[in-house]
C-alpha atoms as a PDB file:
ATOM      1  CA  UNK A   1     -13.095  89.478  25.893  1.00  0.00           C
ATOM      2  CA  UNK A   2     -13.775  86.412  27.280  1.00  0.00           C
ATOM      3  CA  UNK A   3     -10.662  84.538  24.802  1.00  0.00           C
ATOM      4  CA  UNK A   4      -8.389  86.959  25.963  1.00  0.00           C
ATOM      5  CA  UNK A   5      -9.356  86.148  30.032  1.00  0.00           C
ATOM      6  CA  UNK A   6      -8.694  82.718  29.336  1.00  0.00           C
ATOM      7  CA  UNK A   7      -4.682  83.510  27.492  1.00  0.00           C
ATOM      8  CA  UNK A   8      -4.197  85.708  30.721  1.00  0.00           C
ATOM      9  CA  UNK A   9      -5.647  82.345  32.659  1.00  0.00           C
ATOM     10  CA  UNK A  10      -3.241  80.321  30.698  1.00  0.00           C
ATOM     11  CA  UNK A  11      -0.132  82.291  30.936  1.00  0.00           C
ATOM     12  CA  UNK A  12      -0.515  83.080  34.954  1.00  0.00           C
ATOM     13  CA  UNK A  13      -1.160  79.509  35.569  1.00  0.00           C
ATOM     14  CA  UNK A  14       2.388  78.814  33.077  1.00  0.00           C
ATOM     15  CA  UNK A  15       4.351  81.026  35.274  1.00  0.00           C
ATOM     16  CA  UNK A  16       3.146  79.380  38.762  1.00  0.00           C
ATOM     17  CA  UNK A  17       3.798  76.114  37.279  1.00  0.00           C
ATOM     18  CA  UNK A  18       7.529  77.234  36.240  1.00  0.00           C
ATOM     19  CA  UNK A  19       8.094  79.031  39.568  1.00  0.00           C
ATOM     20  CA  UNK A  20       6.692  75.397  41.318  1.00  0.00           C
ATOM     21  CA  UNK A  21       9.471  73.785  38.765  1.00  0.00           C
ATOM     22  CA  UNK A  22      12.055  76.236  40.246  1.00  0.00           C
ATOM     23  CA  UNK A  23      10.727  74.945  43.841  1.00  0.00           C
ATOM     24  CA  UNK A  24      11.441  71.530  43.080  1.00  0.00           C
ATOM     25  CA  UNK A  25       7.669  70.622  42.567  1.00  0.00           C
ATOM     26  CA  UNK A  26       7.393  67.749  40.356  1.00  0.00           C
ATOM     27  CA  UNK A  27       3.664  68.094  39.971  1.00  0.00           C
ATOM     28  CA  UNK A  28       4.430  71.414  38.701  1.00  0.00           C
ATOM     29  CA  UNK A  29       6.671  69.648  36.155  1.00  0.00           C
ATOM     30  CA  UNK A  30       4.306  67.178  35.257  1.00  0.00           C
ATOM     31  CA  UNK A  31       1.731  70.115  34.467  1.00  0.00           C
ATOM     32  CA  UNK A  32       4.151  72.073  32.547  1.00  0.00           C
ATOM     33  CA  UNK A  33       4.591  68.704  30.394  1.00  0.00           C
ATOM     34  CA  UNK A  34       1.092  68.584  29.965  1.00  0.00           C
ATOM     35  CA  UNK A  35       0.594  72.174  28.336  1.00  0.00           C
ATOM     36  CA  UNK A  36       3.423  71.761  26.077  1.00  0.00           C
ATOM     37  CA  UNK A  37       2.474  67.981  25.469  1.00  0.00           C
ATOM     38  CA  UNK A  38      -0.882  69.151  23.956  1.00  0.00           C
ATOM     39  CA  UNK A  39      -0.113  72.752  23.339  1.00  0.00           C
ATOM     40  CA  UNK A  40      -2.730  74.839  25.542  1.00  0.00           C
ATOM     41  CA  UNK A  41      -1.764  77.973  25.594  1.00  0.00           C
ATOM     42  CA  UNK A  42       1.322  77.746  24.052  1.00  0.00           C
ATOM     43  CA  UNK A  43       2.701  76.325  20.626  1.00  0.00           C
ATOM     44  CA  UNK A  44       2.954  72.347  21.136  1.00  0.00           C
ATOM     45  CA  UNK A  45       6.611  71.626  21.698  1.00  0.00           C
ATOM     46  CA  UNK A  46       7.226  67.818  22.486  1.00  0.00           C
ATOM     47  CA  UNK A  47      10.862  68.905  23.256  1.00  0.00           C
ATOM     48  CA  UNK A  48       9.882  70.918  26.182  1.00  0.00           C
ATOM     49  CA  UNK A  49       7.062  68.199  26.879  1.00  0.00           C
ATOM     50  CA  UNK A  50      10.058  66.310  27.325  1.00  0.00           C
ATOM     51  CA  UNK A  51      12.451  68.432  29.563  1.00  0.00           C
ATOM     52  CA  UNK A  52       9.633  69.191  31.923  1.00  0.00           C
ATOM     53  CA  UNK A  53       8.298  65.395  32.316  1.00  0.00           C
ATOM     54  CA  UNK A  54      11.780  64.106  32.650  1.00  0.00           C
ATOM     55  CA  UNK A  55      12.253  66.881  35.888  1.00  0.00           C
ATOM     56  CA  UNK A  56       9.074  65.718  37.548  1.00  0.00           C
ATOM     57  CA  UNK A  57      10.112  61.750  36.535  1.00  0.00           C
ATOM     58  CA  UNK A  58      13.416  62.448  38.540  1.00  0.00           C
ATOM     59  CA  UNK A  59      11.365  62.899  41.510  1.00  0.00           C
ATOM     60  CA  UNK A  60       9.412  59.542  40.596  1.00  0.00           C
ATOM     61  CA  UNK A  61       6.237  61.182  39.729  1.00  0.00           C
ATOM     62  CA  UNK A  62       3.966  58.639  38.753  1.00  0.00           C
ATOM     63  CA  UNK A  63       1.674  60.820  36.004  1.00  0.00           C
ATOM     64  CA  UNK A  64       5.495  62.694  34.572  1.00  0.00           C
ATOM     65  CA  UNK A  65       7.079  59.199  34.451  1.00  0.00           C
ATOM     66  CA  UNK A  66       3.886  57.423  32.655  1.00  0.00           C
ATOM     67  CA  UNK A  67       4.016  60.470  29.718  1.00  0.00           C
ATOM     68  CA  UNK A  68       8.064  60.411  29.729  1.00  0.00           C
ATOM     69  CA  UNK A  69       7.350  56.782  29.012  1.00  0.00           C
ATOM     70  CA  UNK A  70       5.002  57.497  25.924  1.00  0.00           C
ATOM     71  CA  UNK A  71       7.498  59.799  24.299  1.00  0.00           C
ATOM     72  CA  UNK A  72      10.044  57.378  24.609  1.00  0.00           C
ATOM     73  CA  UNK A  73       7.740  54.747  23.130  1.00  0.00           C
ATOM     74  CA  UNK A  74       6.481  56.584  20.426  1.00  0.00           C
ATOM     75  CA  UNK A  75       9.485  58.735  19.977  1.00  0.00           C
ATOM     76  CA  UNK A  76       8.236  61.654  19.578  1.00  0.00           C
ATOM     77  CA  UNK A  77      11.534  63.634  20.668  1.00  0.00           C
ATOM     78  CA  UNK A  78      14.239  61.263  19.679  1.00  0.00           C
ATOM     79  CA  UNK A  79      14.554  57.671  18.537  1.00  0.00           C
ATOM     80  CA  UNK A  80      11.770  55.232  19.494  1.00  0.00           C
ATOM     81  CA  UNK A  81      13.258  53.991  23.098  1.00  0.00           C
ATOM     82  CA  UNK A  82      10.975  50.473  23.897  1.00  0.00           C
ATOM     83  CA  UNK A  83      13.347  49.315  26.654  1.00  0.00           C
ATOM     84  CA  UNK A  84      13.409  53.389  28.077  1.00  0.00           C
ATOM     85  CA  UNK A  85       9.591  53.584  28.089  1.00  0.00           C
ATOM     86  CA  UNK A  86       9.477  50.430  29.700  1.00  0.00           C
ATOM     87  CA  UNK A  87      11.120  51.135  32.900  1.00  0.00           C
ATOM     88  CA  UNK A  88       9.195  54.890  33.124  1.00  0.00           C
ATOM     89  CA  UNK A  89       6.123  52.655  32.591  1.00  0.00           C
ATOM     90  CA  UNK A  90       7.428  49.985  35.494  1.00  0.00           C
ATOM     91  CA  UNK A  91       8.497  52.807  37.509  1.00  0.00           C
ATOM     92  CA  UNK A  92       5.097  54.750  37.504  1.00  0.00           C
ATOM     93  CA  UNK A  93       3.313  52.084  38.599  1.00  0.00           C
ATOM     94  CA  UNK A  94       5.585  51.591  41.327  1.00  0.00           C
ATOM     95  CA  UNK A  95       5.195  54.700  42.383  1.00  0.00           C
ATOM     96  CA  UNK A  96       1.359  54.417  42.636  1.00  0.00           C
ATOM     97  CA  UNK A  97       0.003  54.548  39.283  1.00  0.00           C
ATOM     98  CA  UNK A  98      -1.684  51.215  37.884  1.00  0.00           C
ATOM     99  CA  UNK A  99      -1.924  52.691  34.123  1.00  0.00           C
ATOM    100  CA  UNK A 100       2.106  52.224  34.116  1.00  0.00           C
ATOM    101  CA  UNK A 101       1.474  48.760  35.056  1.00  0.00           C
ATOM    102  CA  UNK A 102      -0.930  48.460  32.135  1.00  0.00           C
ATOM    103  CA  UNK A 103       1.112  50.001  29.643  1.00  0.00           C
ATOM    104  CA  UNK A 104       4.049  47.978  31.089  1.00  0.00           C
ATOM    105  CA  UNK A 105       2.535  44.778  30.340  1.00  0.00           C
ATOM    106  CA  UNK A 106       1.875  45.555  26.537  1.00  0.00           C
ATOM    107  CA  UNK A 107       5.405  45.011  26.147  1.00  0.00           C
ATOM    108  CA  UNK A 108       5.291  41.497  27.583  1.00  0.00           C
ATOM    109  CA  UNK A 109       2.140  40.960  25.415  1.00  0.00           C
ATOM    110  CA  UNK A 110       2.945  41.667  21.978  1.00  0.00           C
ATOM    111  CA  UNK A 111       6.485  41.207  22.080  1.00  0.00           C
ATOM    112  CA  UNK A 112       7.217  44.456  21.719  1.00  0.00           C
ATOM    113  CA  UNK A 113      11.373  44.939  22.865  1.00  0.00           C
ATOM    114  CA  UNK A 114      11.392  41.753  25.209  1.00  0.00           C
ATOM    115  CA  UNK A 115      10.351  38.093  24.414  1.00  0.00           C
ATOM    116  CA  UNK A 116       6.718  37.458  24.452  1.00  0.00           C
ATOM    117  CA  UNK A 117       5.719  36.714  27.935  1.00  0.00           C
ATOM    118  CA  UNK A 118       1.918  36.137  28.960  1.00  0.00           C
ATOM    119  CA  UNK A 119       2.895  35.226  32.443  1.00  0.00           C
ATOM    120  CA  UNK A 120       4.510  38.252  32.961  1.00  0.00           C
ATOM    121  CA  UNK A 121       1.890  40.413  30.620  1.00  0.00           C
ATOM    122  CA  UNK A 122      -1.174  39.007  32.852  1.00  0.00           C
ATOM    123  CA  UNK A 123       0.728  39.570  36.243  1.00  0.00           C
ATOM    124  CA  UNK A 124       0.627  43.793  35.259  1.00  0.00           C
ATOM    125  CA  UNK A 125      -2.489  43.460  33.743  1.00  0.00           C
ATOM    126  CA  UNK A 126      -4.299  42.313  36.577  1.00  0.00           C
ATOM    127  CA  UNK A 127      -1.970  44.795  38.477  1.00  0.00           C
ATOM    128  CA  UNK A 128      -3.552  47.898  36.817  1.00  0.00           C
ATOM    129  CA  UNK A 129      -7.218  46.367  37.337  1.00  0.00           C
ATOM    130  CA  UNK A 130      -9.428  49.302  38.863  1.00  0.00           C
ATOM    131  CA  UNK A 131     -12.799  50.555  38.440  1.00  0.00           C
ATOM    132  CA  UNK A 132     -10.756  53.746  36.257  1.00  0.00           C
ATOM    133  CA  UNK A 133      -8.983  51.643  33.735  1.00  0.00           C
ATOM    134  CA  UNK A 134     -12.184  48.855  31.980  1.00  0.00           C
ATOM    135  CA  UNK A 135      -9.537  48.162  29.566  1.00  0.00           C
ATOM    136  CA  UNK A 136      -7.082  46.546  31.749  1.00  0.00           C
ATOM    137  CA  UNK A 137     -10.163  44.011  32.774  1.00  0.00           C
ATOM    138  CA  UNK A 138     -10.598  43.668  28.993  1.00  0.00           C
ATOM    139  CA  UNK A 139      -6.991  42.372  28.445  1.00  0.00           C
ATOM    140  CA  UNK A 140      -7.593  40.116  31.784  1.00  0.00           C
ATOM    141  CA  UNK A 141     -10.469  39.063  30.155  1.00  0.00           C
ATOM    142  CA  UNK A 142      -9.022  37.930  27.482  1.00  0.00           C
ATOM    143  CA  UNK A 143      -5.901  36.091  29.181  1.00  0.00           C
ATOM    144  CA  UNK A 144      -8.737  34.048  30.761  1.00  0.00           C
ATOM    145  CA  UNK A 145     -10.528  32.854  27.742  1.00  0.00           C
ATOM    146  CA  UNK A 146      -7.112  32.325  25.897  1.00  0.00           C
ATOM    147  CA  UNK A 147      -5.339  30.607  29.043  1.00  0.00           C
ATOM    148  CA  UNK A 148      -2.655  33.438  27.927  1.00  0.00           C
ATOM    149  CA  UNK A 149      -0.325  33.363  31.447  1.00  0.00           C
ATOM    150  CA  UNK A 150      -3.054  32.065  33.551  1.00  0.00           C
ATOM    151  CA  UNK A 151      -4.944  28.437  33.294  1.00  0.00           C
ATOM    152  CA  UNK A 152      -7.589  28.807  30.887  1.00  0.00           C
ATOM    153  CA  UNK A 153     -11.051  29.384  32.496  1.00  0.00           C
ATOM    154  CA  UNK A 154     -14.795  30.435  31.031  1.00  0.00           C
ATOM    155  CA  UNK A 155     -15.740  30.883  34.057  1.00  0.00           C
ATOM    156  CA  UNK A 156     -13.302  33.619  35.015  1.00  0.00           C
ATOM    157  CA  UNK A 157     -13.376  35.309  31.478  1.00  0.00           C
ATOM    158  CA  UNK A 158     -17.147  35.814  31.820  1.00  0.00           C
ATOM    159  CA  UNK A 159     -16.921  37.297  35.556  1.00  0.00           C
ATOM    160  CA  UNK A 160     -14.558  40.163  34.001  1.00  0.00           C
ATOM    161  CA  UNK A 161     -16.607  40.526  31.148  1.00  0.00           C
ATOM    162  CA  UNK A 162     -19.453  41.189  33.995  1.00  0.00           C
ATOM    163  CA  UNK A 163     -17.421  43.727  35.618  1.00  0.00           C
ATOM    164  CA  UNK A 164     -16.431  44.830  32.470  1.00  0.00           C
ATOM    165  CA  UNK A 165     -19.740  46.325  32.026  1.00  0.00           C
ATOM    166  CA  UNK A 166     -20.155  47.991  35.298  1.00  0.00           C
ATOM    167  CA  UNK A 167     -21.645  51.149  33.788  1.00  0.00           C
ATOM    168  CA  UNK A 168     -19.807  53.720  36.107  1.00  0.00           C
ATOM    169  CA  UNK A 169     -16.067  52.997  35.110  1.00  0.00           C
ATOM    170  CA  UNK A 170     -17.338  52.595  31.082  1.00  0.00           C
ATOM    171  CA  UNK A 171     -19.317  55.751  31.591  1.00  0.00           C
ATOM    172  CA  UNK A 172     -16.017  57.533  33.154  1.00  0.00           C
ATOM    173  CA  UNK A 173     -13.963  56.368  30.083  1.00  0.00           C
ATOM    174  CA  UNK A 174     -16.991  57.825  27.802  1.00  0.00           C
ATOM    175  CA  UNK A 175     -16.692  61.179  29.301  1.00  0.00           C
ATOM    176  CA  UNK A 176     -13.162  61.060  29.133  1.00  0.00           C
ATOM    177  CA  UNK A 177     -13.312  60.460  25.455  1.00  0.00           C
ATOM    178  CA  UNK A 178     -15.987  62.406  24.566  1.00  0.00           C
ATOM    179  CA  UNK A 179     -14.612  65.358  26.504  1.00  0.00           C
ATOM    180  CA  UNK A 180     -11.185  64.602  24.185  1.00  0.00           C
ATOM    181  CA  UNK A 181     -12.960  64.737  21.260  1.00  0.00           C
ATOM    182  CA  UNK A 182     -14.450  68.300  21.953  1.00  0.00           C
ATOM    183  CA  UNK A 183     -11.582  69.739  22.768  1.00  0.00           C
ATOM    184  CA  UNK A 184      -9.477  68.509  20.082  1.00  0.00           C
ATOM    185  CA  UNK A 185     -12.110  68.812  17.414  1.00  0.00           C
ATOM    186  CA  UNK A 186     -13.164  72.511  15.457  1.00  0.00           C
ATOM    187  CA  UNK A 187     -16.128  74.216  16.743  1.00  0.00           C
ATOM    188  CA  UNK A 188     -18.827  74.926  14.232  1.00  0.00           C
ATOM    189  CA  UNK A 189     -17.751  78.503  13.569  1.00  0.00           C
ATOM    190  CA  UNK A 190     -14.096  77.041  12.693  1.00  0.00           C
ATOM    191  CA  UNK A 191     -15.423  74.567  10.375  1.00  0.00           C
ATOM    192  CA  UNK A 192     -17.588  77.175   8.512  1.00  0.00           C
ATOM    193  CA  UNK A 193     -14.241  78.566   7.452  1.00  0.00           C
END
């Protein structure tokens, strides 16, 4: 049957990712994170999410440190760790990723285990600006119309907000979200039951 082709799928693509783990592949890490993270294939385990994120963030991998970094932050295998997700945030953007930089300056912005710092919390923002990330232009956005750690400026608040609706990096976050919602929700047959 067609579910059954797609647990045989699942479990040969687990065992390439653990023998890529045993290679030293931190992508293969990151991917094993991933499946246990959301629990495809496999019961979710956040504890395993965890060991496997943590190997591929040893070998600075952007996408394991950014998720090692949202455990931490919303503990979800120990204690809450703000200052612990922070530097996996910091870190994955250095290594490439801007979304660490974006999730790094929500720290500066709220408060959140460091003193409020808008200076600091616009400087990452404006780091993770891309055409894949519309809410990072949001938060520069805002900085601009609230002079939050940049001189206050209409002018430059309505140019994001311009960009901000470029319909192709909305329309990519739409997908995105839509395509999370199918996948996470019942089908019809399941809510029949």
């Amino acid at each position: 049957s067609a579910a059954s082709d797609v647990y045989k799928r699942q479990e040969e693509a687990i065992s390439l990712f653990e023998q890529g783990v045993d290679c030293d592949n931190a992508l293969s890490a990151y991917n094993l994170g991933m499946i246990y993270f959301n629990g495809n294939g496999v019961n979710q385990n956040y504890d395993l999410a965890f060991k496997y994120f943590k190997i591929g963030a040893d070998k600075n991998n952007p996408l394991a440190l950014n998720m090692l970094g949202y455990i931490y932050e919303k503990g979800l295998v120990k204690n809450v760790a703000y200052k612990k997700a922070m530097e996996c945030y910091k870190c994955a953007y250095e290594n490439g990723l801007k979304l660490g930089a974006y999730n790094y300056a929500r720290f500066f912005e709220n408060g959140v285990a460091v003193e409020q710092n808008f200076d600091v919390a616009f400087k990452y923002y404006y780091a993770s600006w891309d055409s894949t990330n519309p809410m990072s232009l949001n938060k520069i956005r805002m900085c601009y119309y609230n002079g939050f750690g940049v001189e206050q400026s209409k002018e430059k608040g309505d140019e994001m907000h311009y960009l901000m609706n470029n319909v192709d990096a909305w329309n990519r976050l739409d997908y995105y979200r839509k395509g999370c919602l199918l996948y996470t929700s019942p089908s019809p047959r399941d809510r029949q039951k």
